[in-house]
Each structure stands twice: as C-alpha cells, then as structure tokens.
N, C-alpha and C. Protein backbone atom coordinates (compact mmCIF):
# COMPACT_ATOMS: atom_id res chain seq x y z
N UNK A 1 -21.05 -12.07 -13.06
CA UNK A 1 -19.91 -11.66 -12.26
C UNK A 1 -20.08 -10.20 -11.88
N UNK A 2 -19.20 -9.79 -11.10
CA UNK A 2 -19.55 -8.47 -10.59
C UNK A 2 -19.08 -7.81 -10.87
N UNK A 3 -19.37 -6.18 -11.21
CA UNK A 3 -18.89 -5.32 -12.40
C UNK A 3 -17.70 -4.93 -12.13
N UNK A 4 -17.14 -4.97 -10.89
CA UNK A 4 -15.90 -4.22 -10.85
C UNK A 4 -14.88 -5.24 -11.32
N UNK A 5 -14.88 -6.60 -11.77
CA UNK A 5 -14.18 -6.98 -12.81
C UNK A 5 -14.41 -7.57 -13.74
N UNK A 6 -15.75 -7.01 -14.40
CA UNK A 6 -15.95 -7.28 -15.81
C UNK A 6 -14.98 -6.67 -17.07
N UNK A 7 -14.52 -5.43 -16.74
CA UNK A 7 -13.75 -4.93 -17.50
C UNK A 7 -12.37 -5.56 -17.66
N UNK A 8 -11.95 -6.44 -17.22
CA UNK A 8 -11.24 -7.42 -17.59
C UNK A 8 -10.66 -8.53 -16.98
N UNK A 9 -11.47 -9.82 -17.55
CA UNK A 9 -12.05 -10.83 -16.88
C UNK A 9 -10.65 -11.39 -16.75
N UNK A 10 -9.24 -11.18 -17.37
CA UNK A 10 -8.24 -12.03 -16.69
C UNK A 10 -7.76 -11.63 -15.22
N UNK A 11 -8.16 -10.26 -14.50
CA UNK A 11 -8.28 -9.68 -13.20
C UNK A 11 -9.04 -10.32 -12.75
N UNK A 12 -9.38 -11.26 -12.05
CA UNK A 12 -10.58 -11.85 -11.56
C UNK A 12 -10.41 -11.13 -9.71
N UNK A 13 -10.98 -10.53 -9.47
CA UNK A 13 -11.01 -9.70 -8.25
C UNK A 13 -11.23 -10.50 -7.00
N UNK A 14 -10.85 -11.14 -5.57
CA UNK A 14 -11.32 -12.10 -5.19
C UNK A 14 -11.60 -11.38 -3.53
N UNK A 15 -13.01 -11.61 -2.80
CA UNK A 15 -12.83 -11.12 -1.38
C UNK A 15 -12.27 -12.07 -0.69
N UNK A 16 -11.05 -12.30 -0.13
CA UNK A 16 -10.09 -13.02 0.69
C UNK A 16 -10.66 -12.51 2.59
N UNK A 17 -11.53 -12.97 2.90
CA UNK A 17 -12.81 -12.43 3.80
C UNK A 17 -11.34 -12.52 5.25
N UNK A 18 -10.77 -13.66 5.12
CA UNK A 18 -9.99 -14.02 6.00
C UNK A 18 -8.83 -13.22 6.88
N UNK A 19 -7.78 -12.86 5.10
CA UNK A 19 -7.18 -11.87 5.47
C UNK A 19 -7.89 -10.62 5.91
N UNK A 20 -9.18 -10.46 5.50
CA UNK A 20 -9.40 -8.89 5.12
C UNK A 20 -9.21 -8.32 4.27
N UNK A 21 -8.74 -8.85 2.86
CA UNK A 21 -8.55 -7.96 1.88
C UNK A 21 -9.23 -8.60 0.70
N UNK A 22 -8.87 -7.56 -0.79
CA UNK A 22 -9.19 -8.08 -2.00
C UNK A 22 -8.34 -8.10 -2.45
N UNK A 23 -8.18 -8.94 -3.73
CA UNK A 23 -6.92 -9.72 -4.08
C UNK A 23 -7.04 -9.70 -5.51
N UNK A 24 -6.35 -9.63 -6.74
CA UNK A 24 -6.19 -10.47 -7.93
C UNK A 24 -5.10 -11.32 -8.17
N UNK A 25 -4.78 -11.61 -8.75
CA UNK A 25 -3.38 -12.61 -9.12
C UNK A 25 -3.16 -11.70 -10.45
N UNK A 26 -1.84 -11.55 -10.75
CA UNK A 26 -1.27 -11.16 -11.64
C UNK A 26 -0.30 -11.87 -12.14
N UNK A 27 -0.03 -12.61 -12.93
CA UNK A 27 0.66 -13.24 -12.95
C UNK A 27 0.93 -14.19 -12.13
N UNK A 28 2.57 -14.17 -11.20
CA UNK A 28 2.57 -15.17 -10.22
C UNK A 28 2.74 -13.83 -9.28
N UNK A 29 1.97 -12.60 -9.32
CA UNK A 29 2.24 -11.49 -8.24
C UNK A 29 0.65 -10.97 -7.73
N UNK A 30 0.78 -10.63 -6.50
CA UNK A 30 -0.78 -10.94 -5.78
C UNK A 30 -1.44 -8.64 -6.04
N UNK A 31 -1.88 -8.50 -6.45
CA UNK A 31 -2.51 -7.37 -6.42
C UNK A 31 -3.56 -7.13 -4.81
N UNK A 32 -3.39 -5.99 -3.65
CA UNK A 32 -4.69 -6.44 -3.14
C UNK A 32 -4.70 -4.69 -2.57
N UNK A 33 -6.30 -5.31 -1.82
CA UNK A 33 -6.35 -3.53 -1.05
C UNK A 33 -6.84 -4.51 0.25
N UNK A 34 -6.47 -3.78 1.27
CA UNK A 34 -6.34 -4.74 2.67
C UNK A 34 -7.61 -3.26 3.35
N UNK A 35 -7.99 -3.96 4.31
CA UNK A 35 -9.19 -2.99 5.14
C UNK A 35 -9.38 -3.45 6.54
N UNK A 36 -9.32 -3.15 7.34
CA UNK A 36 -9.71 -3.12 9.10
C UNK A 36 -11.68 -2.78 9.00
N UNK A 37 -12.55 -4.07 9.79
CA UNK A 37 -13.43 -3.67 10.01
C UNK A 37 -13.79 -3.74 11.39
N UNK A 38 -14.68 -2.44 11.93
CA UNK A 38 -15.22 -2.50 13.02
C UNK A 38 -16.32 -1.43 13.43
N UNK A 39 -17.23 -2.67 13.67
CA UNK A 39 -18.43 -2.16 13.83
C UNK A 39 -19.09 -1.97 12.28
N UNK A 40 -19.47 -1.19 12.42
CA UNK A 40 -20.49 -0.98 10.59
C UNK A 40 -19.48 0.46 9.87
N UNK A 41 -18.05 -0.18 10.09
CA UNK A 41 -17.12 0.92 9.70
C UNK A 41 -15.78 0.11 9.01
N UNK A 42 -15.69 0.39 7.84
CA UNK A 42 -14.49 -0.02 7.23
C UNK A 42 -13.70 0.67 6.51
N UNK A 43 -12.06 0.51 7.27
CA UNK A 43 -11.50 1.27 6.87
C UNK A 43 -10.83 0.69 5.92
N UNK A 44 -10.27 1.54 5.09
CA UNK A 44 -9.04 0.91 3.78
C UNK A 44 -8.38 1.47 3.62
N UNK A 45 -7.43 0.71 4.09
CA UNK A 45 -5.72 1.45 4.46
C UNK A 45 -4.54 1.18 3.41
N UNK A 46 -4.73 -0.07 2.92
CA UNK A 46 -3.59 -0.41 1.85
C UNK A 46 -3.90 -0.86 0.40
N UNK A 47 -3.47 -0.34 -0.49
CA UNK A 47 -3.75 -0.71 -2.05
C UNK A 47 -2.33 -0.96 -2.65
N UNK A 48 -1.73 -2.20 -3.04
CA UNK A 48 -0.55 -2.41 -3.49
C UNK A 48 -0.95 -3.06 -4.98
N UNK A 49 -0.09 -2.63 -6.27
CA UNK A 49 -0.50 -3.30 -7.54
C UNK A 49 1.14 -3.28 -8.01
N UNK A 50 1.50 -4.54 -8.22
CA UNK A 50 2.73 -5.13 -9.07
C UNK A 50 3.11 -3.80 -10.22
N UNK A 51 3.97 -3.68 -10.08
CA UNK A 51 4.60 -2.65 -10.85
C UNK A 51 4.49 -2.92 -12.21
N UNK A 52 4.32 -4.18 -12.84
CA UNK A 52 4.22 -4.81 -14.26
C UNK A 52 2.61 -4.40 -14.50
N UNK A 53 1.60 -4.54 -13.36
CA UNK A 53 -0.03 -4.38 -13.70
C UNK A 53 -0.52 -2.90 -13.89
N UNK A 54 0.83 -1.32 -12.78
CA UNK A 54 0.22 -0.83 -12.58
C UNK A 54 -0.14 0.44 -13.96
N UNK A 55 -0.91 1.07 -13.34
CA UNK A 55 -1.09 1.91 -14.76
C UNK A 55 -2.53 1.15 -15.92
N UNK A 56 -3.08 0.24 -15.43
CA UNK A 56 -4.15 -0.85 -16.20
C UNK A 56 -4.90 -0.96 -15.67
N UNK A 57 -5.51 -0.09 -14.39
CA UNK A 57 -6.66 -0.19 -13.84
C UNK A 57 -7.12 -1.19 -12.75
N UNK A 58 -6.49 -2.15 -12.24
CA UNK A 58 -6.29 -2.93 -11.60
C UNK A 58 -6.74 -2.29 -10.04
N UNK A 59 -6.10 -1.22 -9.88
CA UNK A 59 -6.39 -0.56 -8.47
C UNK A 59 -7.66 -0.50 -8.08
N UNK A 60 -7.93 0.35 -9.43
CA UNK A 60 -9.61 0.67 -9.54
C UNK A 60 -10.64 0.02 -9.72
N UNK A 61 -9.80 -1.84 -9.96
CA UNK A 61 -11.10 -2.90 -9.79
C UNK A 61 -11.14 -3.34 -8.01
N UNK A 62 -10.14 -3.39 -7.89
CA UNK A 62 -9.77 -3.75 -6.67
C UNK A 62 -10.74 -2.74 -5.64
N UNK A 63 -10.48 -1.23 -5.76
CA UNK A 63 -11.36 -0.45 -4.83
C UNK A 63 -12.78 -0.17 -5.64
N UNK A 64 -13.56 -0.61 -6.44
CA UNK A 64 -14.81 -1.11 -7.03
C UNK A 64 -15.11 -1.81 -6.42
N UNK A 65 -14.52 -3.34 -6.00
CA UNK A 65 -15.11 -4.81 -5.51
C UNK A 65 -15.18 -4.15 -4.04
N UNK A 66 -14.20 -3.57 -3.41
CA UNK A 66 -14.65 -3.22 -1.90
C UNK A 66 -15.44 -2.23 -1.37
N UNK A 67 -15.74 -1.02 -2.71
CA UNK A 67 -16.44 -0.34 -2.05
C UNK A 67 -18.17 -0.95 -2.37
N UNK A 68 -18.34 -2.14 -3.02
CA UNK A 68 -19.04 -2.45 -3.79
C UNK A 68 -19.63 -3.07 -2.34
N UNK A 69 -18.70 -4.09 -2.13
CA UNK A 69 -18.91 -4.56 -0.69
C UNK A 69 -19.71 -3.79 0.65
N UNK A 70 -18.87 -2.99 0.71
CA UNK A 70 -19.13 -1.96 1.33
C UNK A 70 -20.57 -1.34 1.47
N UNK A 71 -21.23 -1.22 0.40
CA UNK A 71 -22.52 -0.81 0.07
C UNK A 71 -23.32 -2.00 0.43
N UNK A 72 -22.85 -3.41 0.08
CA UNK A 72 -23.65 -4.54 0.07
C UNK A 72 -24.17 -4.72 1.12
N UNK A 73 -23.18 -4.20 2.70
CA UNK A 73 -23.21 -4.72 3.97
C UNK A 73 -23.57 -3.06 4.39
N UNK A 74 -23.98 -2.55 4.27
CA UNK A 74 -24.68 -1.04 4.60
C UNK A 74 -22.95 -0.54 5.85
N UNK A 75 -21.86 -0.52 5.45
CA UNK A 75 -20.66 -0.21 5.84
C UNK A 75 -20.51 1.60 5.49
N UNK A 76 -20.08 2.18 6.67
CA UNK A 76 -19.29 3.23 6.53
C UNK A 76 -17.88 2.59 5.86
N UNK A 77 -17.72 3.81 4.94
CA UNK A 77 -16.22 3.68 4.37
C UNK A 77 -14.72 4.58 4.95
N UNK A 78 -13.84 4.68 5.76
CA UNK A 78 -13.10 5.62 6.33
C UNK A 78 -11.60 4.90 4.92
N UNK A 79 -11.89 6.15 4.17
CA UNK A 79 -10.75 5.69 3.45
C UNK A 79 -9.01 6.31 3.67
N UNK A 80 -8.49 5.63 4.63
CA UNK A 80 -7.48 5.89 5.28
C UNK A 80 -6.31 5.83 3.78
N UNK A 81 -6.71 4.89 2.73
CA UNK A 81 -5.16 4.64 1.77
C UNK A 81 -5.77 5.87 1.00
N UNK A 82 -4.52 6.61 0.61
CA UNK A 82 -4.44 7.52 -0.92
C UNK A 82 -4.91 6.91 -1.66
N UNK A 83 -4.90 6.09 -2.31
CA UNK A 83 -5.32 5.78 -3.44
C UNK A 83 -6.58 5.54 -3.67
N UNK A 84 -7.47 4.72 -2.31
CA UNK A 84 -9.33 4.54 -2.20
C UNK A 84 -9.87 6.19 -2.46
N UNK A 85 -9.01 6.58 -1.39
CA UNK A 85 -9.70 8.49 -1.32
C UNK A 85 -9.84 8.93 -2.44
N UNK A 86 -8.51 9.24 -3.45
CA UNK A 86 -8.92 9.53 -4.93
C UNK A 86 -9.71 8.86 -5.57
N UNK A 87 -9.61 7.68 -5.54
CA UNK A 87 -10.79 6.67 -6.43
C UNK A 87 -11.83 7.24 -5.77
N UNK A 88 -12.66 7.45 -4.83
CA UNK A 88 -13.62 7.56 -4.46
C UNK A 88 -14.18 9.37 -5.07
N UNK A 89 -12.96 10.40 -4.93
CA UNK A 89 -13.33 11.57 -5.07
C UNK A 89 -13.38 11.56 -6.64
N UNK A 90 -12.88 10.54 -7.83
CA UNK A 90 -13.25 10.78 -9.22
C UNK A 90 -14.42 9.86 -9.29
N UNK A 91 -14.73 9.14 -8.17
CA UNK A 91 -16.08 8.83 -8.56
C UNK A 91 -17.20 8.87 -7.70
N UNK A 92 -17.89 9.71 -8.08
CA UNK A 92 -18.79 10.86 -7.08
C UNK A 92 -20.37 9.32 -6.57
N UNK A 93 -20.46 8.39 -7.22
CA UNK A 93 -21.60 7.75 -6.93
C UNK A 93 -21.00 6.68 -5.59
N UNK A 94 -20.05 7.10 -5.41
CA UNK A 94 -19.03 6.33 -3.74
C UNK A 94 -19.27 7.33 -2.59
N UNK A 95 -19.48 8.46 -2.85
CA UNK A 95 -18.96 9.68 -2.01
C UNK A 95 -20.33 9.27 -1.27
N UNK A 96 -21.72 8.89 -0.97
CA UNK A 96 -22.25 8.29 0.24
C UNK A 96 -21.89 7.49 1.26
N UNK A 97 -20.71 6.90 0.43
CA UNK A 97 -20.58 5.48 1.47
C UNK A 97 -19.23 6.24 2.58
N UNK A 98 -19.37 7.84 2.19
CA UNK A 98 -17.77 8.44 3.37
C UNK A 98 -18.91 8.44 4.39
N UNK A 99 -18.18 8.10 5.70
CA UNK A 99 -18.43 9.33 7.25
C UNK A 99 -18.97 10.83 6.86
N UNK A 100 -20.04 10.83 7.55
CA UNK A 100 -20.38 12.50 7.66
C UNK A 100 -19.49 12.75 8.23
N UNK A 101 -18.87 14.42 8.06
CA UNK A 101 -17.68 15.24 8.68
C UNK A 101 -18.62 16.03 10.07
C-alpha cells in the first residue's frame, strides 16, 4: 500500500479520479482534498477533515497521497489550499513539485 496511509491503515486514503479529489471515510464522514487539473499543473484548493478526525493526521495523509500523485504523473503542484502550502513548507522533500517563482 502506499505510504501516505500506512501510518494508519483504518484511513485508507482513496484517489476518487472522477471527482478530482482524495478521500478517506471516517466513520460515516468523508475526509477529502479536492484539486483542479490542467495541463501538467495541479492545483489544490480544498482540504476538509471531520472535526471528530481532525488533529490525527488525516490531512497530512490526504496531502501525502496527492502530492505523491503528483510526482507519479511528473505534475506541477500550485498549492492554492492553506493547509497543502504548510504541509508542503514542513516538508521540504515536496518543495520540487512547487512552480518556479
């Protein structure tokens, strides 16, 4: 399985290719981070986590599996949501996948 939800396998992280987003189930409440793609550019605009999940890392599997993605498909990352941007700036081995300024 893929590392961004190995750290805890009842998060099972899912790419929902359709909507555009990634998803877990929480309970009976949907965790996801939603992204606009175009061209060899993806942006990620929304990260929502159930108020019962948040604080457990959940976010940070969620923007793992997409930036993971992201890398897979040689994607620029334009991280439009607060929450990808910080995830990305505490973790410095993402900071390739930004737009040159």
């Amino acid at each position: 399985m893929d590392s961004a939800v190995e750290h805890n396998v009842e998060h099972n992280v899912e790419h929902n290719r359709e909507k555009h987003r990634f998803e877990a189930r929480v309970g009976g409440e949907l965790a996801l981070l939603e992204y606009r793609l175009s061209g060899k550019k993806i942006t990620m605009f929304h990260t929502e986590v159930p108020s019962a999940a948040e604080g457990k890392g959940l976010g940070g599997k969620l923007a793992a599996a997409a930036l993971g993605y992201a890398r897979a498909e040689g994607l620029v990352v334009v991280p439009q949501c607060s929450f990808v941007a910080s995830y990305i700036a505490r973790k410095p081995e993402y900071a390739d996948l930004l737009q040159e300024r």
